[in-house]
C-alpha atoms as a PDB file:
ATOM      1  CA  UNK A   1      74.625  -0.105 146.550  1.00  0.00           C
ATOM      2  CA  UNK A   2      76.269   2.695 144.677  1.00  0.00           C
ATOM      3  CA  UNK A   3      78.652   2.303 141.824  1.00  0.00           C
ATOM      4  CA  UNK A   4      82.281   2.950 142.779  1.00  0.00           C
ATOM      5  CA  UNK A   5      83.079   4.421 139.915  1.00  0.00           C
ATOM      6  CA  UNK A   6      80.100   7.143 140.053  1.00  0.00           C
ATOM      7  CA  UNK A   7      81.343   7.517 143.725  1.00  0.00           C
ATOM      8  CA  UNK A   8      84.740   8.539 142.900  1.00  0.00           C
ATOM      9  CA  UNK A   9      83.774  11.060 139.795  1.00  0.00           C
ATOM     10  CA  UNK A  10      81.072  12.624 142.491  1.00  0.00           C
ATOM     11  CA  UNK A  11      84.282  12.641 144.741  1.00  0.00           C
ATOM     12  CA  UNK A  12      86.540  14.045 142.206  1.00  0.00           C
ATOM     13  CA  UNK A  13      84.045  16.716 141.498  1.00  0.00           C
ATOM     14  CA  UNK A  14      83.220  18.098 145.066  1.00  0.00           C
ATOM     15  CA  UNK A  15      86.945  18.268 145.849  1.00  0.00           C
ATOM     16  CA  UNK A  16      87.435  20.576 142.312  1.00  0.00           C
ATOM     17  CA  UNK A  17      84.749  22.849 143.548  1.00  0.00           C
ATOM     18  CA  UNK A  18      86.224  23.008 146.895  1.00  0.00           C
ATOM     19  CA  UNK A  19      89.662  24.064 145.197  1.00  0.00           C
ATOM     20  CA  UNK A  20      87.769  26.877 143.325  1.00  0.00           C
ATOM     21  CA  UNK A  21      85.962  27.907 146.681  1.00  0.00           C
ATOM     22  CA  UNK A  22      89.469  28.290 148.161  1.00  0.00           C
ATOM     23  CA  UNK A  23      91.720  30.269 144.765  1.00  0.00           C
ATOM     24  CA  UNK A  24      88.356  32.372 143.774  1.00  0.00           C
ATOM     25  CA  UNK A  25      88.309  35.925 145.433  1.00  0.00           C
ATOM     26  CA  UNK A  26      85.377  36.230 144.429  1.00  0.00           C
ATOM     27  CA  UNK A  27      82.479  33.828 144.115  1.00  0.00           C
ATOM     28  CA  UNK A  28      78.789  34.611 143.416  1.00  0.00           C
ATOM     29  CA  UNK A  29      75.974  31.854 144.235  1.00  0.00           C
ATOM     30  CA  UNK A  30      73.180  33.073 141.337  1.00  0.00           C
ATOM     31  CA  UNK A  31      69.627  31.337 140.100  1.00  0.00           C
ATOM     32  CA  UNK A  32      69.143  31.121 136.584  1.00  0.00           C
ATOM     33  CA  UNK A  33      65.558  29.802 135.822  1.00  0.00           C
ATOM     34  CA  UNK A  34      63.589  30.866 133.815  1.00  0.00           C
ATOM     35  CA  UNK A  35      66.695  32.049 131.110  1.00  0.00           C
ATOM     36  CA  UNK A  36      66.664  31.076 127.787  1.00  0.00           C
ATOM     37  CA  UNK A  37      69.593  29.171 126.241  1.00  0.00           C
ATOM     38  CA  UNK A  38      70.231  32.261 124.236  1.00  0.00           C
ATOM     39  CA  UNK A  39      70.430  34.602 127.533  1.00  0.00           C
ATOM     40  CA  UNK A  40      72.622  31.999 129.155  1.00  0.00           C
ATOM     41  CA  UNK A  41      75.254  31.992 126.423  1.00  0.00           C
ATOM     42  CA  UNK A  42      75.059  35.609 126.828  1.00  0.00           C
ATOM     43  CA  UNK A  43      75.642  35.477 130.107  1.00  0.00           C
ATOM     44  CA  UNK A  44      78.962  33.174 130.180  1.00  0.00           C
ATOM     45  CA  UNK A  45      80.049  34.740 127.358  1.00  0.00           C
ATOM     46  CA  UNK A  46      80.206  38.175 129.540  1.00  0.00           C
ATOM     47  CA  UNK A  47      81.813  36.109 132.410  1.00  0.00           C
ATOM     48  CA  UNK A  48      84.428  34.304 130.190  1.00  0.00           C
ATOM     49  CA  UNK A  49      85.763  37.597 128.670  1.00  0.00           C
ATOM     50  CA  UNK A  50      86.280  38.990 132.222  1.00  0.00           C
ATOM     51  CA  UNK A  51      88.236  35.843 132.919  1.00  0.00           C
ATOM     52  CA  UNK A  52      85.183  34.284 135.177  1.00  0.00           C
ATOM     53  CA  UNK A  53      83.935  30.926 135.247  1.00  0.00           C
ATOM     54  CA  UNK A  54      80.433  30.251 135.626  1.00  0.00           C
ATOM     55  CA  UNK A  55      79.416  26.629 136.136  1.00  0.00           C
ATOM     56  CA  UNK A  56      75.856  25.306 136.743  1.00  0.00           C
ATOM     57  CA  UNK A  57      76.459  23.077 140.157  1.00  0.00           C
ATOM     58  CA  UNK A  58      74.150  20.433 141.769  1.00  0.00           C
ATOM     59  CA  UNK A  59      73.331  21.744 145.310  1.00  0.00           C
ATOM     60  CA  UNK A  60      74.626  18.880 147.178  1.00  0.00           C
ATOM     61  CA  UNK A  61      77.604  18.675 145.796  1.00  0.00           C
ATOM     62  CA  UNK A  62      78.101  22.365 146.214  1.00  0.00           C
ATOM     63  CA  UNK A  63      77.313  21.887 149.935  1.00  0.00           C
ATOM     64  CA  UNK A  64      79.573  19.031 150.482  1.00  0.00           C
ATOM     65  CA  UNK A  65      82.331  21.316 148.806  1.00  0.00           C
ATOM     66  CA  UNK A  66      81.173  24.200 151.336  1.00  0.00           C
ATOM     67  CA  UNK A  67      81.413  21.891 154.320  1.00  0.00           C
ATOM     68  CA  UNK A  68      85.045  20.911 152.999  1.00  0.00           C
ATOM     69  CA  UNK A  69      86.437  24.490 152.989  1.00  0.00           C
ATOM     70  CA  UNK A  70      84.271  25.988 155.796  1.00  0.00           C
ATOM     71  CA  UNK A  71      81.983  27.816 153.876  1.00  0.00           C
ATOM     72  CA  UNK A  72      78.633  26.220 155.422  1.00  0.00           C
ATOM     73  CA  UNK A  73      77.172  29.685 156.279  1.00  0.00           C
ATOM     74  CA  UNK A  74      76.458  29.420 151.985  1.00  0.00           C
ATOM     75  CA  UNK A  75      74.258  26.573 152.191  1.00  0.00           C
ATOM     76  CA  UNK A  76      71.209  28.226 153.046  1.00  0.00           C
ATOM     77  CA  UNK A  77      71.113  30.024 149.665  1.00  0.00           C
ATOM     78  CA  UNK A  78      71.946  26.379 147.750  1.00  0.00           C
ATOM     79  CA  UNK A  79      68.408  26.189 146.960  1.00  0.00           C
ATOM     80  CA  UNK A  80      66.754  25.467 143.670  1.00  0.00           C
ATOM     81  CA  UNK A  81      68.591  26.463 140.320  1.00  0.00           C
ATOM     82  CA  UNK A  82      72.114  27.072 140.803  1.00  0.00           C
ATOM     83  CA  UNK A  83      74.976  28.332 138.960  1.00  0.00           C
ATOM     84  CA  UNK A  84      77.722  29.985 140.385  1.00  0.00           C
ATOM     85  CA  UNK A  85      80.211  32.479 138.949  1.00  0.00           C
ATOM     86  CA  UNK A  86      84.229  32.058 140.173  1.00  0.00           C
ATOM     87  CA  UNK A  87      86.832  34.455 140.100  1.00  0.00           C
ATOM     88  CA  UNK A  88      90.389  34.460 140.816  1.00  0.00           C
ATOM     89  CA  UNK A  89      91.762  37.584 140.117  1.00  0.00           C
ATOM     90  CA  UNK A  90      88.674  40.316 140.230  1.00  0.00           C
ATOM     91  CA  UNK A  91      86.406  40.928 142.854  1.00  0.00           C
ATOM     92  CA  UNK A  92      84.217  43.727 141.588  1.00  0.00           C
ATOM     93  CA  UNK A  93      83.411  42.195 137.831  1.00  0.00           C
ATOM     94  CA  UNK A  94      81.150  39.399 138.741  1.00  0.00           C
ATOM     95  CA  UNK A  95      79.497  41.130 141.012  1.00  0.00           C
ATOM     96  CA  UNK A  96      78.786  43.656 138.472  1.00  0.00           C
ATOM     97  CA  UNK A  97      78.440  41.526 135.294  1.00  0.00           C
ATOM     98  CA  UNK A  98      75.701  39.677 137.262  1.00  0.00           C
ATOM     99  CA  UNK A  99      74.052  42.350 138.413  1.00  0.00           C
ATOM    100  CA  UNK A 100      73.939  44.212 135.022  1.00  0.00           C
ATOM    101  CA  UNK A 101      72.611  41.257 133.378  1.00  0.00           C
ATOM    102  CA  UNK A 102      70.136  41.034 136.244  1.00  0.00           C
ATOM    103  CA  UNK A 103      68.622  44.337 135.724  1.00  0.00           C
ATOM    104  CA  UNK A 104      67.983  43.750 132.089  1.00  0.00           C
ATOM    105  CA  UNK A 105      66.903  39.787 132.439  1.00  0.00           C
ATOM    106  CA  UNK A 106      64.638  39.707 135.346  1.00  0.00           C
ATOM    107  CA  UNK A 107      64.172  35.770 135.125  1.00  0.00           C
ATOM    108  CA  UNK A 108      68.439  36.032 136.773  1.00  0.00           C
ATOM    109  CA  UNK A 109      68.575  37.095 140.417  1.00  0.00           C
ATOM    110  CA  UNK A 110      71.761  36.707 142.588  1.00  0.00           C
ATOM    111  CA  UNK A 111      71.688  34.740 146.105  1.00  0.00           C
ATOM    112  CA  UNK A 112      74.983  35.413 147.513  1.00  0.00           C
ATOM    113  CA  UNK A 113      78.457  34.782 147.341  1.00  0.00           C
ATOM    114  CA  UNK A 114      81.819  34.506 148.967  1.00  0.00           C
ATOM    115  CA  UNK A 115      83.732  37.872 148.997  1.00  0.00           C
ATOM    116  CA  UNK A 116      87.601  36.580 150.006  1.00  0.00           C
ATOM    117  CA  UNK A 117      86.487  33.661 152.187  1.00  0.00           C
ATOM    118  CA  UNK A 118      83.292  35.610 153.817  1.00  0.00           C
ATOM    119  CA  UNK A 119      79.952  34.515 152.704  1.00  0.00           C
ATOM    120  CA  UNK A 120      77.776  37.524 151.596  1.00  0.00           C
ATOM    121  CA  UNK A 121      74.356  38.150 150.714  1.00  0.00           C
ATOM    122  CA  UNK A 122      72.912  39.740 147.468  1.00  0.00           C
ATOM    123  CA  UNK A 123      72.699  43.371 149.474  1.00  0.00           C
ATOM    124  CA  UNK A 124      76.709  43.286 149.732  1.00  0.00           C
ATOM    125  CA  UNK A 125      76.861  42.247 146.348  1.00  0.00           C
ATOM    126  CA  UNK A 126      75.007  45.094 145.039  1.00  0.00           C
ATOM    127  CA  UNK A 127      76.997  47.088 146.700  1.00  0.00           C
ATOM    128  CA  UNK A 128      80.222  45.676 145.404  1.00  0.00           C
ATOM    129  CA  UNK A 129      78.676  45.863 141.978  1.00  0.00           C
ATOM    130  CA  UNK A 130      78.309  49.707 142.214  1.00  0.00           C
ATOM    131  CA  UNK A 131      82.193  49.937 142.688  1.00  0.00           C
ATOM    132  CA  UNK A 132      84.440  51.158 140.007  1.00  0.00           C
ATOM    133  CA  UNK A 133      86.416  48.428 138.137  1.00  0.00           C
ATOM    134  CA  UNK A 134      90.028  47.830 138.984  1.00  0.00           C
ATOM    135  CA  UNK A 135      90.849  49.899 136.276  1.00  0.00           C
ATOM    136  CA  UNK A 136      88.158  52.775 137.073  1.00  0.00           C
ATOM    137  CA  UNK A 137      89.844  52.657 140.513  1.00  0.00           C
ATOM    138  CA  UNK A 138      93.805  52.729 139.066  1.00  0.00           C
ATOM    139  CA  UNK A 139      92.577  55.526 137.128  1.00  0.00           C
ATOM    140  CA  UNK A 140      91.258  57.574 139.518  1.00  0.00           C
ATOM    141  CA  UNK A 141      94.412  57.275 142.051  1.00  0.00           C
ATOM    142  CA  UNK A 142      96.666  58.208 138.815  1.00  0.00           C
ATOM    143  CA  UNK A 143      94.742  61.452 138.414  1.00  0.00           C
ATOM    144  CA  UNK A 144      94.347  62.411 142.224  1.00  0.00           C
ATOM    145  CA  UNK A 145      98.466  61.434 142.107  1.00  0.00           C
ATOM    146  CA  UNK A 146      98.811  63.473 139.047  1.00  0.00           C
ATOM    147  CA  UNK A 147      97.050  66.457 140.100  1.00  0.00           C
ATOM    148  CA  UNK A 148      99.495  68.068 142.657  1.00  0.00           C
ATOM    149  CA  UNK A 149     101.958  68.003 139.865  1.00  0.00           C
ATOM    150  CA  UNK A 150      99.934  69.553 137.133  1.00  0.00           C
ATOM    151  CA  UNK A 151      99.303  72.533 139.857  1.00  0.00           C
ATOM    152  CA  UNK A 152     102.662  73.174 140.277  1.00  0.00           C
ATOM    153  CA  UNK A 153     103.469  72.697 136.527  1.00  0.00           C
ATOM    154  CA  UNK A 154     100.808  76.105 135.905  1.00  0.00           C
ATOM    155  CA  UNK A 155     101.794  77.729 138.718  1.00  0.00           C
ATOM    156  CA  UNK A 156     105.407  78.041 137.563  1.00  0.00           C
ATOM    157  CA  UNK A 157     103.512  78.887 133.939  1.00  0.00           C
ATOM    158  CA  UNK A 158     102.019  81.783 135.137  1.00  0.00           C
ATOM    159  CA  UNK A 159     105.125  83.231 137.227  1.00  0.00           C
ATOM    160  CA  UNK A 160     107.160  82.800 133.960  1.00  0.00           C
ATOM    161  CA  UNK A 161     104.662  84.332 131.880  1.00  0.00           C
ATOM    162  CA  UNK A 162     104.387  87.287 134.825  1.00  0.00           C
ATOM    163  CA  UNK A 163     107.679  87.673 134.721  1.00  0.00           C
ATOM    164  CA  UNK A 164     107.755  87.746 131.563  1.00  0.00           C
ATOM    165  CA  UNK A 165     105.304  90.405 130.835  1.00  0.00           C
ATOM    166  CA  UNK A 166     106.913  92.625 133.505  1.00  0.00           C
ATOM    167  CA  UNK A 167     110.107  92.741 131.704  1.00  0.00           C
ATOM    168  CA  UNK A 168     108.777  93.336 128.138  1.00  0.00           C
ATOM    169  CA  UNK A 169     106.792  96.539 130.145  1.00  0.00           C
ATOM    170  CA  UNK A 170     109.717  97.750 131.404  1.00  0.00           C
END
């Protein structure tokens, strides 16, 4: 018979993983074996500076937090190894984080993940990880919104100066 006490922490702990499920926009199902403790400190350092958490789970606890918030579709990729990265605010950094550290630490290899409540698979991922940042993004609106301006900023330059080089001719 099971200890009450170790049934209410396991309790406690699916339904806080089932909370993140729900608030993370993003959340990226990744296996880690084979990293060093070095490359995993690494790793979460990345993610914590970008404002992501990145827990190692147990996969049955994962998947009775998946079957709590309708996620089940994830549980085929609970297999071995698992850590998984949550984000509330940012969709693109994990993703990308993950997959940079990926490329240069082959041991790391992303499963899948939830993208706003859909479950996704590492091809959707990488393709989420080749977006620009937030800020890349803001960045390039600014300067397609700027640009129109600008034009008609040198436009008007060049009739002044036009006009101003007819009248000194004259």
């Amino acid at each position: 018979m099971a200890n009450t006490k170790v049934l209410e922490q396991k309790a406690a702990q699916v339904a806080e993983i089932s909370e993140k499920l729900k608030e993370s926009s993003c959340t990226i199902v990744a296996d880690y074996r084979g990293l060093n403790v070095a490359q995993v400190t690494e790793l979460r350092k990345q993610l914590r500076e970008a404002g992501i958490e990145f827990q190692v789970l147990k996969n049955t606890v994962v998947r009775r937090a998946t079957a709590s918030v309708e996620l089940s579709a994830l549980d085929e990729y609970l297999t071995g190894p698992t850590a998984i990265a949550f984000s509330k605010d940012e969709i693109v950094a994990p993703a990308k984080i993950l997959s940079d550290f990926a490329k240069k630490n082959d041991k790391l290899s992303v499963k899948a993940g939830v993208v706003e409540g859909k479950v996704v698979d590492v091809t959707q991922i990488q393709a989420l990880a080749a977006l620009p940042s937030r800020e890349g993004l803001l960045s390039m609106l600014l300067s397609v919104l700027q640009a129109p301006m600008r034009n008609f900023a040198l436009a008007v330059k060049a009739v002044a100066e036009k006009q101003e080089g007819g009248a000194q001719e004259a």
